[in-house]
Protein backbone atom coordinates (compact mmCIF):
# COMPACT_ATOMS: atom_id res chain seq x y z
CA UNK A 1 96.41 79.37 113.16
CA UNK A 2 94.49 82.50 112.11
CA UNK A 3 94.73 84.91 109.59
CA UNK A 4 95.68 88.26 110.51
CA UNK A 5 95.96 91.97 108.90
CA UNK A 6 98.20 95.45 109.77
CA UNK A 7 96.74 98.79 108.69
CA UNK A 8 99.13 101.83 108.18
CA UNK A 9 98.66 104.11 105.68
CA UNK A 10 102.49 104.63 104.76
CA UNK A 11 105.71 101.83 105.13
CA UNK A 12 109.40 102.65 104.38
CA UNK A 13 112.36 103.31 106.96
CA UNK A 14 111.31 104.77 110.61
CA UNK A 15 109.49 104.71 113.74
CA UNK A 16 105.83 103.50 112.80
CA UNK A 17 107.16 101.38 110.21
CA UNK A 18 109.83 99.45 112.91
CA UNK A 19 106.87 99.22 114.74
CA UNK A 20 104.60 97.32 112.28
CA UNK A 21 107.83 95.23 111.36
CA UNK A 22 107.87 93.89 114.59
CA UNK A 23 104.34 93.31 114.55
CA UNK A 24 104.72 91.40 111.76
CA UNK A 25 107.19 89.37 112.77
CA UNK A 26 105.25 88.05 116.48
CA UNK A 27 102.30 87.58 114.04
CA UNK A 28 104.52 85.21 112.10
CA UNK A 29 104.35 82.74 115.29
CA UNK A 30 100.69 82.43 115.30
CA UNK A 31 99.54 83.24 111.73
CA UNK A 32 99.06 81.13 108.75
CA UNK A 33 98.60 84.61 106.59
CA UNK A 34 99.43 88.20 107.18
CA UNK A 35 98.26 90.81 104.51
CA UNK A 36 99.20 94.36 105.22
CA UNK A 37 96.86 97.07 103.92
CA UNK A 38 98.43 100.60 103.12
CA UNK A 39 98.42 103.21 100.66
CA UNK A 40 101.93 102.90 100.27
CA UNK A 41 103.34 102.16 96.65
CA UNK A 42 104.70 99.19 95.48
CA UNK A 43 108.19 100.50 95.60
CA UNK A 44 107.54 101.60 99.40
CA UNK A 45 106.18 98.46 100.55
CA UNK A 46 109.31 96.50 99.02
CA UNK A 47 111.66 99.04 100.63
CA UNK A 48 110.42 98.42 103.77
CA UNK A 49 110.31 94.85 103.75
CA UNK A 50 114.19 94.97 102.49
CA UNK A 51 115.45 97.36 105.18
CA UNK A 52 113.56 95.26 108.02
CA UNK A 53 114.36 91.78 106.60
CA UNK A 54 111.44 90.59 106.18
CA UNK A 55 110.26 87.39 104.30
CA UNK A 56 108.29 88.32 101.48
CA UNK A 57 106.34 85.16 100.72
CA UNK A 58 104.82 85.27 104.35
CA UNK A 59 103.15 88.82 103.79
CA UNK A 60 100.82 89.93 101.23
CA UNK A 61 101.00 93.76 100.75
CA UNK A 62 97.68 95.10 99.73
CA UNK A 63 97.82 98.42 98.38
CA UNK A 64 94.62 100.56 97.80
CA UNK A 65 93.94 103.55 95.61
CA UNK A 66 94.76 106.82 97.73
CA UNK A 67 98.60 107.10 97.88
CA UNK A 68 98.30 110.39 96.65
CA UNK A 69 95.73 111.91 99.15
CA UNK A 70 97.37 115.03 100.70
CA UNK A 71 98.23 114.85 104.31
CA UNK A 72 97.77 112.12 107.44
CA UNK A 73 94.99 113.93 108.86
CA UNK A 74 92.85 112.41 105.90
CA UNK A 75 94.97 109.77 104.24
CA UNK A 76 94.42 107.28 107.66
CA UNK A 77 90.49 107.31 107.87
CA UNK A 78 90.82 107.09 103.78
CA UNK A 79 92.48 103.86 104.57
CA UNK A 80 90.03 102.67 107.35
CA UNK A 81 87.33 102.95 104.78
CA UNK A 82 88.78 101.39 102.30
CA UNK A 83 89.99 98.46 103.81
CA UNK A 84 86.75 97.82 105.98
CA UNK A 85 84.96 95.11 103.93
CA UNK A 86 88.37 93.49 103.73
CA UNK A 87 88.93 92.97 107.47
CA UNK A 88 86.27 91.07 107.78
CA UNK A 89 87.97 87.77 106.62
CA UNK A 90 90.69 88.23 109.47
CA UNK A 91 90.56 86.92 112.72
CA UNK A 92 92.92 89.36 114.21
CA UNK A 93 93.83 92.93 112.90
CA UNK A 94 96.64 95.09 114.56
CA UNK A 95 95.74 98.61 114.11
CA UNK A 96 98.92 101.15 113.64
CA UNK A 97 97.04 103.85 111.03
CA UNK A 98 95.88 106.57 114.30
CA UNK A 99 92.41 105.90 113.45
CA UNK A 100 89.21 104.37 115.15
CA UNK A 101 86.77 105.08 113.05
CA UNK A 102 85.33 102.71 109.58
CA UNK A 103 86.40 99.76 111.58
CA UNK A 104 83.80 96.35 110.75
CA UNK A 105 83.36 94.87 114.48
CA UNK A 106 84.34 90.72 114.23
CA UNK A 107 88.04 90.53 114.31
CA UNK A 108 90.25 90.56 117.23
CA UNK A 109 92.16 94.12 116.96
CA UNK A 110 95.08 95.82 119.09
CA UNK A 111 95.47 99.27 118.70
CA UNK A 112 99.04 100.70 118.76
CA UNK A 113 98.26 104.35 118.32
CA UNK A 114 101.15 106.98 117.71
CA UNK A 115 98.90 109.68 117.50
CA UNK A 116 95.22 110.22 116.97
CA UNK A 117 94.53 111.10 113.04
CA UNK A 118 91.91 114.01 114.06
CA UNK A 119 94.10 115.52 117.24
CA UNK A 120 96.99 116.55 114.85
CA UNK A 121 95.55 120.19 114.35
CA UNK A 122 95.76 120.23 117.71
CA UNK A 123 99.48 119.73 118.33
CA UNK A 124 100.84 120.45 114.60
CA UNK A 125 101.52 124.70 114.55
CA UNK A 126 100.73 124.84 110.60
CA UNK A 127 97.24 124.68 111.82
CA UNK A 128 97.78 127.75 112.84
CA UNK A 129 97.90 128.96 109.65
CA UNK A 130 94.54 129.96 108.18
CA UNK A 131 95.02 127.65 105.12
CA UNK A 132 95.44 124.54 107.07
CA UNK A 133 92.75 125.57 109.52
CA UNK A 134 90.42 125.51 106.54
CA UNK A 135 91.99 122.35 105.54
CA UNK A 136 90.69 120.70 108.81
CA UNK A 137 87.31 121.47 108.23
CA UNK A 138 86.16 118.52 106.79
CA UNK A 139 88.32 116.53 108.91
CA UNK A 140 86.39 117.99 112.16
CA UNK A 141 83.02 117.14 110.58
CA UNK A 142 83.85 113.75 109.57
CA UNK A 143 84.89 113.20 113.25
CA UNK A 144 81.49 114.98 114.56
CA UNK A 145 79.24 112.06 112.37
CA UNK A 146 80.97 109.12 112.38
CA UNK A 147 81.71 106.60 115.52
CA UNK A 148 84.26 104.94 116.59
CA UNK A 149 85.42 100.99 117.55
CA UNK A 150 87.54 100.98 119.70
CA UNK A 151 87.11 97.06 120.79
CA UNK A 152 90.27 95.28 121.87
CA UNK A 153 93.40 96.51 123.74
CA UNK A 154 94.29 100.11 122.68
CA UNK A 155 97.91 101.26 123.36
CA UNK A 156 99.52 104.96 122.88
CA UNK A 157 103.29 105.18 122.27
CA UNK A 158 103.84 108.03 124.87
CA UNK A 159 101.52 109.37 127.67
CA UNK A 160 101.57 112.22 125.77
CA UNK A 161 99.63 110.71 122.99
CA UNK A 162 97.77 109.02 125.99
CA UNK A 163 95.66 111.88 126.49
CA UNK A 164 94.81 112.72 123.27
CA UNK A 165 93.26 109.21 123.07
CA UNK A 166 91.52 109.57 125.73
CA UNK A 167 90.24 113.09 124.92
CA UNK A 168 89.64 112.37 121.34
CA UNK A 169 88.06 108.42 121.52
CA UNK A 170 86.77 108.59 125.13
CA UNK A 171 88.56 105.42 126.06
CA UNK A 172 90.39 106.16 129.74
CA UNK A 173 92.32 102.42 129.77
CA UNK A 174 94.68 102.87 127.41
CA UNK A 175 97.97 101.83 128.09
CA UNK A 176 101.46 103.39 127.48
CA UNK A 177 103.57 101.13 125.87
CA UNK A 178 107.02 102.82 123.95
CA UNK A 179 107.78 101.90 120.63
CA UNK A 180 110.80 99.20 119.71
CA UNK A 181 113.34 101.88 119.98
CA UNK A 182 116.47 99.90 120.57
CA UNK A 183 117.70 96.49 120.21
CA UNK A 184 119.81 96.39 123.41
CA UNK A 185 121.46 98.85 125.59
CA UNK A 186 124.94 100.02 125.27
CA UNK A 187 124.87 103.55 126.91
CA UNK A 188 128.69 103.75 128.76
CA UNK A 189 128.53 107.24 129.92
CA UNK A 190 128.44 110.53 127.95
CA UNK A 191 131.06 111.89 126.04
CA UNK A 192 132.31 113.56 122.65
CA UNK A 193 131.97 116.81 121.50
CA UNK A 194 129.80 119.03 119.59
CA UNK A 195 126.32 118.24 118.58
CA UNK A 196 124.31 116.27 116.37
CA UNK A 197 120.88 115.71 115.34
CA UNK A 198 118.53 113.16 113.32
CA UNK A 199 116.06 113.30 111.59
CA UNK A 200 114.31 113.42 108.43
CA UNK A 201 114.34 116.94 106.70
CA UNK A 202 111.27 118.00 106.90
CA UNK A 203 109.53 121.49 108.47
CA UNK A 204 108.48 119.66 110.88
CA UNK A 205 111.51 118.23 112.27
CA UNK A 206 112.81 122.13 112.18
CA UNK A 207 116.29 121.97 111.06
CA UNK A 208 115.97 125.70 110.32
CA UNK A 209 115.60 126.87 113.83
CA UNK A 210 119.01 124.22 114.66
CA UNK A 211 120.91 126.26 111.81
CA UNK A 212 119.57 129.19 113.99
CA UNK A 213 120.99 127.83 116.88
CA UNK A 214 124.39 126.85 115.08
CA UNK A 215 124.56 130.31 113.72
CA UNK A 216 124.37 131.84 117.69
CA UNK A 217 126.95 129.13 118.81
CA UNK A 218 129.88 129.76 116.12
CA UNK A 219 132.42 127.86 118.08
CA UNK A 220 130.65 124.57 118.31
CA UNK A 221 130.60 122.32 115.65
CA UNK A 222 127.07 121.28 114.42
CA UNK A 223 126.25 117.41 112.92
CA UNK A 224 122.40 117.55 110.66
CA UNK A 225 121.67 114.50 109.52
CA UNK A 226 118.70 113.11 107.81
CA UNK A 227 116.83 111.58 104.56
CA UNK A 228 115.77 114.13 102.47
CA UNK A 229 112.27 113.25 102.43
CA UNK A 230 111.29 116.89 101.51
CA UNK A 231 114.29 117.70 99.25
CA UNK A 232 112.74 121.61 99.11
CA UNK A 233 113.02 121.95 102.29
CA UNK A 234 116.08 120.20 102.41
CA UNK A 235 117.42 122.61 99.98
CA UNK A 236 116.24 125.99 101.84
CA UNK A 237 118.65 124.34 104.92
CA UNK A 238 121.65 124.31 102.37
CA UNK A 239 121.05 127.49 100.87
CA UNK A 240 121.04 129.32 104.82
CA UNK A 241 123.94 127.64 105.70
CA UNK A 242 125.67 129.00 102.52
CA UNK A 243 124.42 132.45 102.75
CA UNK A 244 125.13 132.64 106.28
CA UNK A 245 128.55 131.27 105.49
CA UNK A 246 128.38 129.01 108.86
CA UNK A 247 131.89 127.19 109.27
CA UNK A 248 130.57 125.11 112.25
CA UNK A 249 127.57 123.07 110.13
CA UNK A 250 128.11 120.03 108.28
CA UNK A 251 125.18 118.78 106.46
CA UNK A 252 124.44 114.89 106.42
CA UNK A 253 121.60 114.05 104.06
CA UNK A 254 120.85 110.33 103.45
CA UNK A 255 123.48 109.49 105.22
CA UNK A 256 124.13 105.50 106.14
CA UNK A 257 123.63 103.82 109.30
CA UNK A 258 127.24 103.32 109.38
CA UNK A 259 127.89 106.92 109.00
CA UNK A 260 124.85 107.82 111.94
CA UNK A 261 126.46 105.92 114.45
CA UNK A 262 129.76 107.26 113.87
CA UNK A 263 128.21 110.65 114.39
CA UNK A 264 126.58 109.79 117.03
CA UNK A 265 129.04 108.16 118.83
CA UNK A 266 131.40 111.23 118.36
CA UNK A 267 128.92 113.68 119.34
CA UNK A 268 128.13 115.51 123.07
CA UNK A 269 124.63 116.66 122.69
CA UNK A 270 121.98 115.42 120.82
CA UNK A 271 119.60 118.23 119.57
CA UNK A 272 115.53 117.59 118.67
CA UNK A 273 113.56 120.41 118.02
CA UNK A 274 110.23 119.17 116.92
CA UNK A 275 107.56 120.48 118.62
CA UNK A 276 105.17 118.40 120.43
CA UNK A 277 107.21 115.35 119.44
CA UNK A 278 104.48 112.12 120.08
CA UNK A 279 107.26 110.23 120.91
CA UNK A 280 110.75 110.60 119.32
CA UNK A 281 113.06 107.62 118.63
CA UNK A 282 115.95 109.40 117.51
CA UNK A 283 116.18 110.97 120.57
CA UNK A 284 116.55 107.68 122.55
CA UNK A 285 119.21 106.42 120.40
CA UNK A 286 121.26 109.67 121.10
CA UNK A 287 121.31 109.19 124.53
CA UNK A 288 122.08 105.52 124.08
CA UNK A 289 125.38 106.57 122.00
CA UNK A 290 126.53 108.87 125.21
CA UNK A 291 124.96 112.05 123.99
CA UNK A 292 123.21 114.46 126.24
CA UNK A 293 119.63 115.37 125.06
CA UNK A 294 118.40 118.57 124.16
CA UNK A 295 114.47 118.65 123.10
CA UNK A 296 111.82 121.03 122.56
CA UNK A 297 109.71 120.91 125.98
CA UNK A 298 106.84 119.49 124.80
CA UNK A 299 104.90 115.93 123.90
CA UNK A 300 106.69 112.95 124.54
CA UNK A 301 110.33 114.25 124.44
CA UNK A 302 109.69 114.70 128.09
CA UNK A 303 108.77 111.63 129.07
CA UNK A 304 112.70 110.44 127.31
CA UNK A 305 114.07 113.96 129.18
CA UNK A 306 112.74 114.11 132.50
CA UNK A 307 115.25 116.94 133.61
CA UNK A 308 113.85 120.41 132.58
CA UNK A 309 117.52 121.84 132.46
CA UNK A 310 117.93 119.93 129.10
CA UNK A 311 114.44 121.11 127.37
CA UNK A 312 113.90 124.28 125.87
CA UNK A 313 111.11 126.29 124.25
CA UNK A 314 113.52 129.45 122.53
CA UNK A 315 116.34 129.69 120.95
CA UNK A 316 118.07 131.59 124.16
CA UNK A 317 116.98 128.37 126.20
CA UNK A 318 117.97 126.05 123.44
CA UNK A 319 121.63 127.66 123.44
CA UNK A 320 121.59 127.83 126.63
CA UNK A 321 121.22 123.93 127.50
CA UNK A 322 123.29 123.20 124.95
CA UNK A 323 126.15 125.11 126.74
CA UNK A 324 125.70 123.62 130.09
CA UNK A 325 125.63 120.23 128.35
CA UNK A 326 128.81 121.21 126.21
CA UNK A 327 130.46 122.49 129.81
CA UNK A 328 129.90 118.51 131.34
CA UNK A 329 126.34 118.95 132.39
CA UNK A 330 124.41 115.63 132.59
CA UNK A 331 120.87 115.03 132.80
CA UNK A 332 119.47 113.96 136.32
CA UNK A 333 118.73 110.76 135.30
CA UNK A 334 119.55 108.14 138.58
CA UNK A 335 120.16 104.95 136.50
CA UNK A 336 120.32 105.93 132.62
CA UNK A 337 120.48 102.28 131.17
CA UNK A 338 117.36 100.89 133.30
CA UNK A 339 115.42 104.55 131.45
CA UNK A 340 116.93 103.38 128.31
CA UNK A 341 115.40 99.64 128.97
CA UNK A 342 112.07 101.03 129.51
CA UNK A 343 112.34 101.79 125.55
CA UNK A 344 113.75 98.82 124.28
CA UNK A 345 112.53 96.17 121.57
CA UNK A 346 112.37 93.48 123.90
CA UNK A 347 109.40 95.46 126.52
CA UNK A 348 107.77 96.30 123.15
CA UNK A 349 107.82 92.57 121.60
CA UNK A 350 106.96 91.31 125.18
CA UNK A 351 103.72 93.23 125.85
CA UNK A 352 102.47 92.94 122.36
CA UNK A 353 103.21 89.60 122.33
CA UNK A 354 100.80 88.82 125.49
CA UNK A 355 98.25 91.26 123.68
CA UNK A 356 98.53 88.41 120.48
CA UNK A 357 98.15 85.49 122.19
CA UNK A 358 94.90 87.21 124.46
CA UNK A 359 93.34 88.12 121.50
């Protein structure tokens, strides 16, 4: 038996935190301890642990100072640093915090990286924004002087993020392996009507620019759901679709699981419009429901859309797909379910499994 660690800066409900959960629970077959370091809060860490059912007497959450450091692009090497004396009384650390660097060379580590902590300026369009550029500043120069350890197996979740690792870390074998995304597949052919989307309200995740959309399409009935993890934000979403007095939109924050898959289930097209998605969960469990995808053509939403007909990168495109998809269009996809398997929690647990027991 060994003793084993998970960095990630932030736990609570969603894709890097289903990932660590799974971790966590493979890690539970081989390990006589497992201590998660995060900046997280107390609260956080318990949330997460309650949502993903996990046993709280086999996991130690350690929680260092820093959960109020603005921003990913410095809160993961914050953690890195802190936690680097600490991981030196592991024999195996699983790596999920996007960052290389501050990393004490002993233990065993995987590296499951969802995107690389010092590419995000290069993907993320506020950086285009002279404020954030002169955010990144220090980010770049802490990347110029420090190294990196990149010992052990080193995943990406997409071949999008791939790249970037490569790029960034100069390590060419990494290996694309999806994260857990479903539990099993149940996709029976698309159907419903109207569209939906998922995700967490947030700038990023653009709900805006899908009110837009909603606002050009006045006939088709619009589903938004997601956690109001930025409840301004959230707010400017409810205040367009009042002003713009838009019949079709039904707003879904914080809605239950329950309540998602009925949506889902009752929905034609799935709508994403993130741009330069790493990878993009949600996505996979519309299409698993029967929904036809519509992304933003960029990052790892194509590697879950492989058909260009069903990606956009305007609004005319976006409305567009979302007519031909509305009209019967499917996706050329030959075998749907054996895509969806390719993204599935048993591949996931599989692989990282072998990676554990190599270690």
């Amino acid at each position: 038996m060994m003793r084993a660690a998970v960095l990630q800066d932030t736990l609570g409900i969603g894709g890097r935190s289903k990932v660590v959960a799974k971790v966590i629970e493979l890690l539970a077959e081989r390990a006589d301890g497992i201590d998660v370091h995060t900046l997280a809060s107390e609260a956080d860490a318990r949330k997460f642990r309650d949502h993903y059912g996990l046993d709280a007497d086999g996991i130690d959450t350690v929680i260092h100072p820093g959960g109020r450091v603005p921003g990913t692009l410095y809160r993961q090497p914050l953690l890195n640093f802190l936690a680097r004396e600490h991981l030196r009384e592991y024999q195996f650390v699983f790596n999920s915090n996007n960052c290389l660097r501050f990393l004490h060379r002993g233990p065993e580590y995987v590296h499951y990286v969802h995107f690389p902590a010092s590419g995000i300026p290069e993907v993320d369009p506020r950086y285009d924004e002279p404020f954030y550029r002169l955010a990144s500043i220090p980010s770049k120069i802490l990347t110029a002087v420090t190294g990196t350890n990149a010992e052990g197996q080193v995943f990406a979740n997409s071949g999008f993020t791939s790249g970037y690792v490569t790029e960034l870390y100069g390590i060419d074998d990494v290996e694309v392996l999806y994260p857990p995304s479903l539990e099993r597949v149940t996709f029976d052919g698309f159907s419903g009507e109207g569209v939906v989307s998922l995700g967490s309200f947030h700038p990023n995740k653009r709900q805006l620019f899908q009110l837009r959309v909603a606002e050009a399409m006045p006939e088709t009935e619009f589903r938004i759901v997601g956690s109001t993890s930025d409840e301004g934000y959230f707010q400017q979403c409810r205040a367009y679709v009042e002003d713009n007095d838009l019949k079709n939109v039904e707003l879904f924050p914080d809605a239950s699981n329950d309540r998602v898959e009925q949506l889902l289930d009752r929905s034609r097209v799935f709508l994403h419009s993130m741009e330069n998605e790493r990878f993009g969960i949600a996505t996979v469990e519309g299409l698993d429901h029967g929904c036809v995808p519509v992304v933003h053509d960029s990052g790892g939403q194509r590697e879950i859309v492989p058909d260009p007909a069903f990606r956009f990168r305007t609004r005319r495109e976006c409305v567009r797909a979302i007519e031909r998809a509305s009209a019967g269009g499917e996706p050329d996809v030959a075998d749907v379910p054996a895509h969806l398997e390719t993204f599935s929690d048993e591949r996931f647990q599989r692989r990282i499994r072998a990676a554990i027991e190599a270690a």
